[in-house]
PDB file of N, CA and C in Angstrom:
ATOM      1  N   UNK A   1      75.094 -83.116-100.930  1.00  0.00           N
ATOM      2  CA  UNK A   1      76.483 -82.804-100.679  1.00  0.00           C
ATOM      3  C   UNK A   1      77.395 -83.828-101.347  1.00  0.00           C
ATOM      4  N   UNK A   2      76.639 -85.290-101.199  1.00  0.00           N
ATOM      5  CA  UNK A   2      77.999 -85.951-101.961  1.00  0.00           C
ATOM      6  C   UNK A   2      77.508 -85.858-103.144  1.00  0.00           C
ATOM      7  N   UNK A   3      76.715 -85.567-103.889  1.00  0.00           N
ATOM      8  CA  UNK A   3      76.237 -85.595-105.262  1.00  0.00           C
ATOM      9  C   UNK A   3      76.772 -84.402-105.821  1.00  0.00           C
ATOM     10  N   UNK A   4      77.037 -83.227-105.128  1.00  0.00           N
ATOM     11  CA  UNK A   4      77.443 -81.934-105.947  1.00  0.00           C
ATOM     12  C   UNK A   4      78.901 -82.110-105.501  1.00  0.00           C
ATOM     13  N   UNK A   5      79.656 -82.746-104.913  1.00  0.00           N
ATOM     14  CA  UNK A   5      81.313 -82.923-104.716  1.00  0.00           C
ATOM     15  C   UNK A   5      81.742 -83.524-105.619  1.00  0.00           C
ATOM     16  N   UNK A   6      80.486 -84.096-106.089  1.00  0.00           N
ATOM     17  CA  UNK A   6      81.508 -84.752-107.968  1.00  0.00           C
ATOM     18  C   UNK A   6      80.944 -84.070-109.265  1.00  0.00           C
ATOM     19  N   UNK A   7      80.195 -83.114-109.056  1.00  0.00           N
ATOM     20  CA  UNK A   7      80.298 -82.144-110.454  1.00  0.00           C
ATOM     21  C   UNK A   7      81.628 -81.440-111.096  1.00  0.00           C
ATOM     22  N   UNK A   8      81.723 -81.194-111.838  1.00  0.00           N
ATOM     23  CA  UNK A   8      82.375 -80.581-112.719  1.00  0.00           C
ATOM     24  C   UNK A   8      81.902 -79.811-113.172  1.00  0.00           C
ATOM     25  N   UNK A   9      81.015 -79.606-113.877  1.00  0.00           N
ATOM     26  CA  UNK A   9      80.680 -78.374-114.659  1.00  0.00           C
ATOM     27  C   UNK A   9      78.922 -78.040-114.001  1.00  0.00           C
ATOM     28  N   UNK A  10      78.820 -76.764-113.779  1.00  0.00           N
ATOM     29  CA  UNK A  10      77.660 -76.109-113.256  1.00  0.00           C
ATOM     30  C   UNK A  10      76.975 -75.325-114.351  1.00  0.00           C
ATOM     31  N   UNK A  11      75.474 -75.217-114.279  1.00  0.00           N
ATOM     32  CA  UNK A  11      74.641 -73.979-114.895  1.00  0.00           C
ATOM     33  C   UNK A  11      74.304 -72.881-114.066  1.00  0.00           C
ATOM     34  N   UNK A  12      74.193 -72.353-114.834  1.00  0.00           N
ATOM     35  CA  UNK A  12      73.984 -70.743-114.213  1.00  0.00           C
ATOM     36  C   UNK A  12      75.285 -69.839-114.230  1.00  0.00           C
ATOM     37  N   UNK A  13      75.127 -68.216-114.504  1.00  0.00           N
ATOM     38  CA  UNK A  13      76.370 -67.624-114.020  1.00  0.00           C
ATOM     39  C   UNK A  13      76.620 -66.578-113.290  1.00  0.00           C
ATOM     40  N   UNK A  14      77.538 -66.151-112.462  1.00  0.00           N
ATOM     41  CA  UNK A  14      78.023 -65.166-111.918  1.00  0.00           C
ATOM     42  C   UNK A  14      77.722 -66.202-110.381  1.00  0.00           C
ATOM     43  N   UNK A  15      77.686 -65.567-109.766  1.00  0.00           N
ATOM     44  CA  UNK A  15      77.112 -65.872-108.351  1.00  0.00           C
ATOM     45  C   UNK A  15      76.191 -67.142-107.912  1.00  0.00           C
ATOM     46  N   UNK A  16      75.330 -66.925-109.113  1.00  0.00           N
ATOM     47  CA  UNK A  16      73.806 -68.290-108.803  1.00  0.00           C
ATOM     48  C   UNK A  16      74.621 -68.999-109.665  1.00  0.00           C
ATOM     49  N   UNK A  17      73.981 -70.658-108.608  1.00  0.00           N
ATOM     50  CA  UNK A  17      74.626 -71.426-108.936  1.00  0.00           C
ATOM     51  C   UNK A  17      73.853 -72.632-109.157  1.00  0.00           C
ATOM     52  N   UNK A  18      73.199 -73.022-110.974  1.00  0.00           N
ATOM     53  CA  UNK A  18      72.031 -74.004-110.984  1.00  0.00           C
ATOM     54  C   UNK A  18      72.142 -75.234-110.741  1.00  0.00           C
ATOM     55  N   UNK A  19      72.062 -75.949-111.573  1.00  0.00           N
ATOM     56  CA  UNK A  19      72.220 -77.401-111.225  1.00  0.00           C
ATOM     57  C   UNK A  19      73.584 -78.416-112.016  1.00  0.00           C
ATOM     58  N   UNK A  20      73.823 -79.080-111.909  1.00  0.00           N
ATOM     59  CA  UNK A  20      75.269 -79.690-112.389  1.00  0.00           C
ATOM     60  C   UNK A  20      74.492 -80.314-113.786  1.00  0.00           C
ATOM     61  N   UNK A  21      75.572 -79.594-114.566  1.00  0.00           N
ATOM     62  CA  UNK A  21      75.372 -80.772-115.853  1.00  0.00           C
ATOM     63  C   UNK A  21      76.741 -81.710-116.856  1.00  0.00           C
ATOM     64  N   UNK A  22      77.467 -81.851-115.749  1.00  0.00           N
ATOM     65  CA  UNK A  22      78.565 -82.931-115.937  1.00  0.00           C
ATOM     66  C   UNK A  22      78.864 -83.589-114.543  1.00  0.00           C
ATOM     67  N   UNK A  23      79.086 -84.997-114.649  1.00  0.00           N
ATOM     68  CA  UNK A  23      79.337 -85.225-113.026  1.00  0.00           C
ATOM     69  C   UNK A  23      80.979 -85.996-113.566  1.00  0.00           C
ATOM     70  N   UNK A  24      81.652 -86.097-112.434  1.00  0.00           N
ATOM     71  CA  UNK A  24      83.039 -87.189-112.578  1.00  0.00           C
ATOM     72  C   UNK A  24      82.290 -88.145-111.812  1.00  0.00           C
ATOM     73  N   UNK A  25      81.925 -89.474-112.872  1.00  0.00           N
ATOM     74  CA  UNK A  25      81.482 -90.531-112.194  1.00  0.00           C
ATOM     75  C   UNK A  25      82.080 -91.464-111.338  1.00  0.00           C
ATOM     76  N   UNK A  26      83.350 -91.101-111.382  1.00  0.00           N
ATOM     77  CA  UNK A  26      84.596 -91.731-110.758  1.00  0.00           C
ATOM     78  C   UNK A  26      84.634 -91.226-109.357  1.00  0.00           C
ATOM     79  N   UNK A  27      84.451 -89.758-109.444  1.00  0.00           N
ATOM     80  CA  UNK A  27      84.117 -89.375-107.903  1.00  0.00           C
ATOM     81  C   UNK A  27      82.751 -89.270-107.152  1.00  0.00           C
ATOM     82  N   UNK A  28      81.456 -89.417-108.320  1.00  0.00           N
ATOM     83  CA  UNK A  28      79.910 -89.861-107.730  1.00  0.00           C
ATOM     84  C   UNK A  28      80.200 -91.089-107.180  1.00  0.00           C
ATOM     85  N   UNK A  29      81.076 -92.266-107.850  1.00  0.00           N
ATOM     86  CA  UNK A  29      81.200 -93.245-107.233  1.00  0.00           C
ATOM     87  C   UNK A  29      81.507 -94.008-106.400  1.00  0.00           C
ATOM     88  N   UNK A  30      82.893 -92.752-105.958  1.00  0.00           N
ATOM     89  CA  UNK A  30      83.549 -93.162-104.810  1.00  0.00           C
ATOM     90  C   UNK A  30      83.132 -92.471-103.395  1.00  0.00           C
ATOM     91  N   UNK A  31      81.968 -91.594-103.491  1.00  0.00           N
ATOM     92  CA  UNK A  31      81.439 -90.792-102.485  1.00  0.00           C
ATOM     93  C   UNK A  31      80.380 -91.344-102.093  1.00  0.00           C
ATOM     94  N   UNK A  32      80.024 -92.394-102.895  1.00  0.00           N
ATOM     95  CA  UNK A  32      78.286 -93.110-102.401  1.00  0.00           C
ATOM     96  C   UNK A  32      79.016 -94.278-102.156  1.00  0.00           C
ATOM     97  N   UNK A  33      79.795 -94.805-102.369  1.00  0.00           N
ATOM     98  CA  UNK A  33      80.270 -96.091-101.832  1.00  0.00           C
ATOM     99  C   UNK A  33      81.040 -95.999-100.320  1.00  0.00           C
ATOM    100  N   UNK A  34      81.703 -94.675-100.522  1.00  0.00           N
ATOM    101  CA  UNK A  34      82.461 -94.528 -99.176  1.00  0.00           C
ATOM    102  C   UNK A  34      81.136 -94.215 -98.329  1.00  0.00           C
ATOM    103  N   UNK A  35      80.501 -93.479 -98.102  1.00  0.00           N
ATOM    104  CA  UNK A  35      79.066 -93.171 -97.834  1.00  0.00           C
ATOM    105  C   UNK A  35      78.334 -94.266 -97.147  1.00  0.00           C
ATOM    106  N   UNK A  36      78.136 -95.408 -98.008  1.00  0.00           N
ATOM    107  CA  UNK A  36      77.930 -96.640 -97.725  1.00  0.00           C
ATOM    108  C   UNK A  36      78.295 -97.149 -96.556  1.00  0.00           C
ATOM    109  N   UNK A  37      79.674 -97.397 -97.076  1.00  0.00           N
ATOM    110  CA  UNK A  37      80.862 -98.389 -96.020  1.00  0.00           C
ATOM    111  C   UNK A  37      80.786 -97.464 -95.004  1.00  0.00           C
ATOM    112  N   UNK A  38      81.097 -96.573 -94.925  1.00  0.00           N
ATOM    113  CA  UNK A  38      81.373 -95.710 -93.417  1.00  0.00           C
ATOM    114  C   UNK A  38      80.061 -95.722 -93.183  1.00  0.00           C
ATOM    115  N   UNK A  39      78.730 -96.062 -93.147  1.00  0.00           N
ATOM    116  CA  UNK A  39      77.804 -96.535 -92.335  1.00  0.00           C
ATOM    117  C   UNK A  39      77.737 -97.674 -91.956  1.00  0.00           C
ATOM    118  N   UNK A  40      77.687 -98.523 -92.868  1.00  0.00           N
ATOM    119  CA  UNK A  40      78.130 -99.751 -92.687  1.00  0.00           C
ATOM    120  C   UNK A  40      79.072 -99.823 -91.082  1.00  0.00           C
ATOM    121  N   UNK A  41      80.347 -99.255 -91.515  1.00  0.00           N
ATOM    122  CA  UNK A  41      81.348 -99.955 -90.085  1.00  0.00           C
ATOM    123  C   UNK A  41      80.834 -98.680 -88.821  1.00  0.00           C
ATOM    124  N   UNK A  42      80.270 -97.787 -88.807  1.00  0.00           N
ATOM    125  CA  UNK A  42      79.582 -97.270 -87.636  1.00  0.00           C
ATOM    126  C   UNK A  42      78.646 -98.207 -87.478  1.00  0.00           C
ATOM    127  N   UNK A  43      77.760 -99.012 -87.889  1.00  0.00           N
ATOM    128  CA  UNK A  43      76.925 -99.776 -87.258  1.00  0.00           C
ATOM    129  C   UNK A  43      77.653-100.869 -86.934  1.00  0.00           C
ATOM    130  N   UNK A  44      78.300-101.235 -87.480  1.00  0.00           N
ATOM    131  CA  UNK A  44      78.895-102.322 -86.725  1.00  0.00           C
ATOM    132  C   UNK A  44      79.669-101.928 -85.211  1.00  0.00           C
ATOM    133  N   UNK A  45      80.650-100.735 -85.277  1.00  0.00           N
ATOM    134  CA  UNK A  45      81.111-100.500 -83.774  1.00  0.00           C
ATOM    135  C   UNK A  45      80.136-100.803 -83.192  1.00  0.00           C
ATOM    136  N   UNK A  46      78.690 -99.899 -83.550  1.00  0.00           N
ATOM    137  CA  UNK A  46      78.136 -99.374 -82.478  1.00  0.00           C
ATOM    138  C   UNK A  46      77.014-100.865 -82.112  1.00  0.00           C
ATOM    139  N   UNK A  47      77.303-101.503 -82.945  1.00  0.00           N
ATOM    140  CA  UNK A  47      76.499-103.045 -82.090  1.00  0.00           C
ATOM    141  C   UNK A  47      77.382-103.713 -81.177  1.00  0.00           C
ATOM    142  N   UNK A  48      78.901-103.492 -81.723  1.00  0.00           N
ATOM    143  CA  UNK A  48      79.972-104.305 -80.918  1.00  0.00           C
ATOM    144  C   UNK A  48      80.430-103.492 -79.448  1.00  0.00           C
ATOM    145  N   UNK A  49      80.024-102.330 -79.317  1.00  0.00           N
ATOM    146  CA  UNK A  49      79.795-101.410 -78.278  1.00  0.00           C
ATOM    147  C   UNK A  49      78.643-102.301 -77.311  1.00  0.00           C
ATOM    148  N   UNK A  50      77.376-102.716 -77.808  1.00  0.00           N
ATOM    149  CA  UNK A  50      76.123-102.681 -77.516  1.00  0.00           C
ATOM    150  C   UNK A  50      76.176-104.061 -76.809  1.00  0.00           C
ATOM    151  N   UNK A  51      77.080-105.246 -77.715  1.00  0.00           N
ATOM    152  CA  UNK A  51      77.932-106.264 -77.073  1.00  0.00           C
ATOM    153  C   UNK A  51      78.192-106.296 -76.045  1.00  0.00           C
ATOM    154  N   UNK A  52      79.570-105.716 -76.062  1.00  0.00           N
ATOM    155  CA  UNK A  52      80.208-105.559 -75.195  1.00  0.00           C
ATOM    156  C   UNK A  52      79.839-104.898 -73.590  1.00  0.00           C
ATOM    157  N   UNK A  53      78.763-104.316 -73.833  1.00  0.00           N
ATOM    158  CA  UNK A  53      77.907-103.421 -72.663  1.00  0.00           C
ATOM    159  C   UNK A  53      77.151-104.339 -71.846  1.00  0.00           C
ATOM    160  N   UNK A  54      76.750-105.146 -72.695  1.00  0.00           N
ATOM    161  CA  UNK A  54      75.400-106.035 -72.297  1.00  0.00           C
ATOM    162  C   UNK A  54      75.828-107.308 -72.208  1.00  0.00           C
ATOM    163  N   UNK A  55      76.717-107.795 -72.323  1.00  0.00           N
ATOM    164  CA  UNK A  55      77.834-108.901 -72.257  1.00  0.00           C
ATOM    165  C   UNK A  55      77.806-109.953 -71.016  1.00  0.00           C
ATOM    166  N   UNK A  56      77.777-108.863 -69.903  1.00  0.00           N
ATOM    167  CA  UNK A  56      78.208-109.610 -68.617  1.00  0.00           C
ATOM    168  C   UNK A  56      76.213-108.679 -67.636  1.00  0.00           C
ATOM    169  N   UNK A  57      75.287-108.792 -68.353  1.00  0.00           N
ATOM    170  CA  UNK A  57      74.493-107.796 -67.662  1.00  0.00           C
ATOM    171  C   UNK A  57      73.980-108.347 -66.390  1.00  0.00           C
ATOM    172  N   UNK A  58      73.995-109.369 -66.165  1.00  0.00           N
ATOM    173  CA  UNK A  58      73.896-110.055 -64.821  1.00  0.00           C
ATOM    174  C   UNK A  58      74.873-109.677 -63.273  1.00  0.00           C
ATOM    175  N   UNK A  59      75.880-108.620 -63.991  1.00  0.00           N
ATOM    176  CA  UNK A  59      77.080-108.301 -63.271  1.00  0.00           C
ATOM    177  C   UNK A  59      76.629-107.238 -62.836  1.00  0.00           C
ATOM    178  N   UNK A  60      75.819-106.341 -63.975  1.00  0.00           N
ATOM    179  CA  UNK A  60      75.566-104.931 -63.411  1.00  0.00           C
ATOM    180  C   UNK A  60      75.273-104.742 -61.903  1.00  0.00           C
ATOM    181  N   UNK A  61      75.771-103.389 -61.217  1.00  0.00           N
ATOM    182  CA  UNK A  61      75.056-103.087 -60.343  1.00  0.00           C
ATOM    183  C   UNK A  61      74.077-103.023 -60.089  1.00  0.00           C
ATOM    184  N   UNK A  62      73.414-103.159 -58.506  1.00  0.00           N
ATOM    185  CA  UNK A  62      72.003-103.044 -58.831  1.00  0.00           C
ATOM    186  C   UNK A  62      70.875-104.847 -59.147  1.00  0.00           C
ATOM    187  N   UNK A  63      71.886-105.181 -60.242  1.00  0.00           N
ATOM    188  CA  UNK A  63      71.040-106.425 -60.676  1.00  0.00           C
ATOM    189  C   UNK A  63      70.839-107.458 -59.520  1.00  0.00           C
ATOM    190  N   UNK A  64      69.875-108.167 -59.873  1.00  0.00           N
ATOM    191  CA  UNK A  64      69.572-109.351 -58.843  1.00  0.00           C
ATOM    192  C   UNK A  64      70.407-110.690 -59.395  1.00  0.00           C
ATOM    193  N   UNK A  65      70.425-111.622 -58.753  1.00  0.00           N
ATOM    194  CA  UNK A  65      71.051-113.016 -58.514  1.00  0.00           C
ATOM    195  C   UNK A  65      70.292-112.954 -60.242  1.00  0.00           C
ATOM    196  N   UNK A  66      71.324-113.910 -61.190  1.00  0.00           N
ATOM    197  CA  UNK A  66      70.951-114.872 -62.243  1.00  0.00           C
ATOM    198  C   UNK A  66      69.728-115.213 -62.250  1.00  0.00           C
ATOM    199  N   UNK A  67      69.541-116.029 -61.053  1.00  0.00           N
ATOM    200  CA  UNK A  67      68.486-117.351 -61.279  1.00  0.00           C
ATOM    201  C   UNK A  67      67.148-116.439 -61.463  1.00  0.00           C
ATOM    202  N   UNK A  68      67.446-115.457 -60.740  1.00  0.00           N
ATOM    203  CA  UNK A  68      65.787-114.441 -61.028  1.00  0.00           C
ATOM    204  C   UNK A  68      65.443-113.669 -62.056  1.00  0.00           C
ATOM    205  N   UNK A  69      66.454-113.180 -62.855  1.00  0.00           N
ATOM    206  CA  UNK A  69      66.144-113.102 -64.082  1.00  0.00           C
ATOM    207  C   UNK A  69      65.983-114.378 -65.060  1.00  0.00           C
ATOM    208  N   UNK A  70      66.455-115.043 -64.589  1.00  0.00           N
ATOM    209  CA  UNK A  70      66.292-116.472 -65.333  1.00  0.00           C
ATOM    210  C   UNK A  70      64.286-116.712 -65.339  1.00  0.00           C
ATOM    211  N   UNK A  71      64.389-117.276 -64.085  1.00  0.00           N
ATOM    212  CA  UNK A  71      63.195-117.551 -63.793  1.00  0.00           C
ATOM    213  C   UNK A  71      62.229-116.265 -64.469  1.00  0.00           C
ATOM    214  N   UNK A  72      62.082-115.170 -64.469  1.00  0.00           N
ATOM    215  CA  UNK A  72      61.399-114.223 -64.708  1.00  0.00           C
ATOM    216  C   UNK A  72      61.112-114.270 -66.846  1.00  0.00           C
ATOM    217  N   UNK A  73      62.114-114.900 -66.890  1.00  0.00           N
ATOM    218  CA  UNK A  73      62.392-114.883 -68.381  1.00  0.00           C
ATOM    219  C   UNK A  73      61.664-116.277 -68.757  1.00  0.00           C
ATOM    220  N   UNK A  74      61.766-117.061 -67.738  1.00  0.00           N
ATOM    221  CA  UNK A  74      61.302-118.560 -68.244  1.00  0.00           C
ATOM    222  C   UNK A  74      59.864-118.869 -68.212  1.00  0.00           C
ATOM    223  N   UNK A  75      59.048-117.518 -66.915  1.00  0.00           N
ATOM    224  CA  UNK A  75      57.727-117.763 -66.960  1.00  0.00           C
ATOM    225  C   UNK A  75      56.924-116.766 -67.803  1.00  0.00           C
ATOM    226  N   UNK A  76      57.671-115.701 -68.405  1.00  0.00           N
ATOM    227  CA  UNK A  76      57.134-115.118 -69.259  1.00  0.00           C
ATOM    228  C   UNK A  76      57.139-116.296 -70.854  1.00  0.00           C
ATOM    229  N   UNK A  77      58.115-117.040 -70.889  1.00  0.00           N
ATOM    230  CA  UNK A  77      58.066-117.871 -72.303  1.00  0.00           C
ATOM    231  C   UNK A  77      57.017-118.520 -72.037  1.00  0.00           C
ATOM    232  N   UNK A  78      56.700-119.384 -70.937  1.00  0.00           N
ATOM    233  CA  UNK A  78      55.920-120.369 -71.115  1.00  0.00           C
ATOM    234  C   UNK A  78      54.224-119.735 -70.567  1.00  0.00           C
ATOM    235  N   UNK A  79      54.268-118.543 -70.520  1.00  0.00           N
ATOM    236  CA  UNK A  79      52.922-117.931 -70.463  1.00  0.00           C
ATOM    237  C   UNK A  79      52.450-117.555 -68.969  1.00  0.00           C
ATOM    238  N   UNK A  80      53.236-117.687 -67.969  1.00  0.00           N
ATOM    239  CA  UNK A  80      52.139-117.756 -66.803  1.00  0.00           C
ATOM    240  C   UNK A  80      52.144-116.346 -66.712  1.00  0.00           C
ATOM    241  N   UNK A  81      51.095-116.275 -66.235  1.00  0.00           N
ATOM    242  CA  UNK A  81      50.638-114.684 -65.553  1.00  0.00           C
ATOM    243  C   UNK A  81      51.340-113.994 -64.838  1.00  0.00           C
ATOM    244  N   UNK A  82      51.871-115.114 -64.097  1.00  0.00           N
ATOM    245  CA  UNK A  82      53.088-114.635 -62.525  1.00  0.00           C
ATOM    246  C   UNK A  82      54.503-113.983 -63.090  1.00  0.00           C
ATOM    247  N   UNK A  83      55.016-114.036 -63.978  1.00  0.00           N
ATOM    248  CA  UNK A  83      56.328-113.710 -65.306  1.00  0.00           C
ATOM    249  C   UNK A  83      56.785-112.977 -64.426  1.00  0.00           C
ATOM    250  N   UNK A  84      56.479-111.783 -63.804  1.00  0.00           N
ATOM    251  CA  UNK A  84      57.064-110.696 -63.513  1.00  0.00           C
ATOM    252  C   UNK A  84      56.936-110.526 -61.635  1.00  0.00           C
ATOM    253  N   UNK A  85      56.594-111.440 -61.249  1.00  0.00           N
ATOM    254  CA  UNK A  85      56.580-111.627 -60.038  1.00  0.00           C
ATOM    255  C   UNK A  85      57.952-112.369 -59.547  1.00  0.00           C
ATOM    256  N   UNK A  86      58.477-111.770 -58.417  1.00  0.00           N
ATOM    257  CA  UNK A  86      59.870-112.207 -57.911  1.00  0.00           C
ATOM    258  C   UNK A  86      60.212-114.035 -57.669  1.00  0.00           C
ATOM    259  N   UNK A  87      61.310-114.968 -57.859  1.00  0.00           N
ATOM    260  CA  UNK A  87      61.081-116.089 -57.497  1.00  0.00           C
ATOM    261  C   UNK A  87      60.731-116.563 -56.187  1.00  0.00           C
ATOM    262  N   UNK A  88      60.836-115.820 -55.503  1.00  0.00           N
ATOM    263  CA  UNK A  88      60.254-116.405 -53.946  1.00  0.00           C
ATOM    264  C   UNK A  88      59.005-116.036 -53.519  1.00  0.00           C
ATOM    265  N   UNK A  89      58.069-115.250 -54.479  1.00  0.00           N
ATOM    266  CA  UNK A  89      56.961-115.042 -54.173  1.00  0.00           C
ATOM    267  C   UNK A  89      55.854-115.813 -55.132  1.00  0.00           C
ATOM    268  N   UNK A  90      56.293-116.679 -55.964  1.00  0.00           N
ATOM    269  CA  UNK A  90      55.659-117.576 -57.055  1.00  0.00           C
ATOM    270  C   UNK A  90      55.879-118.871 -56.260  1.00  0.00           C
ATOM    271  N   UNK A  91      56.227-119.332 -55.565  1.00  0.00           N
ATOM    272  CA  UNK A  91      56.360-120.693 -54.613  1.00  0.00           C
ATOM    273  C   UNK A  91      55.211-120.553 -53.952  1.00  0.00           C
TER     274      UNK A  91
END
């Protein structure tokens, strides 16, 4: 689609319609670059969305106190087996 929005001249005639054999490189160029960039800044919203979501996640509803995800995070780094066991039941 963006490759045939910058043809100019087509083969084939009447109805069928073959393949392009002139392009405006001026507009191949500006359709793969815009193409580009407008992915480009959708990924960026959509990380600064992903930010912003996950930002404060200790706040969420539901979630437990800090220190227990803390702790849960600190014994999975340093290897113990217990990682996923609550902090008051690893004492």
């Amino acid at each position: 689609m963006l490759v045939d929005a910058a043809c100019i001249l087509w083969t084939g005639e009447g109805d069928a319609r073959g393949s392009c054999s002139f392009y405006d490189n001026s507009a191949l160029r500006n359709n793969i670059y815009g193409f580009g960039i407008s992915c480009r800044a959708g990924a960026i919203v959509l990380m600064a969305v992903i930010v912003c979501l996950t930002w404060h996640m200790d706040k969420w509803p539901g979630r437990k106190h800090k220190a227990e995800v803390d702790f849960v995070y600190e014994s999975h780094i340093r290897g113990q087996e217990d990682a996923l066991v609550a902090k008051d039941a690893a004492l």
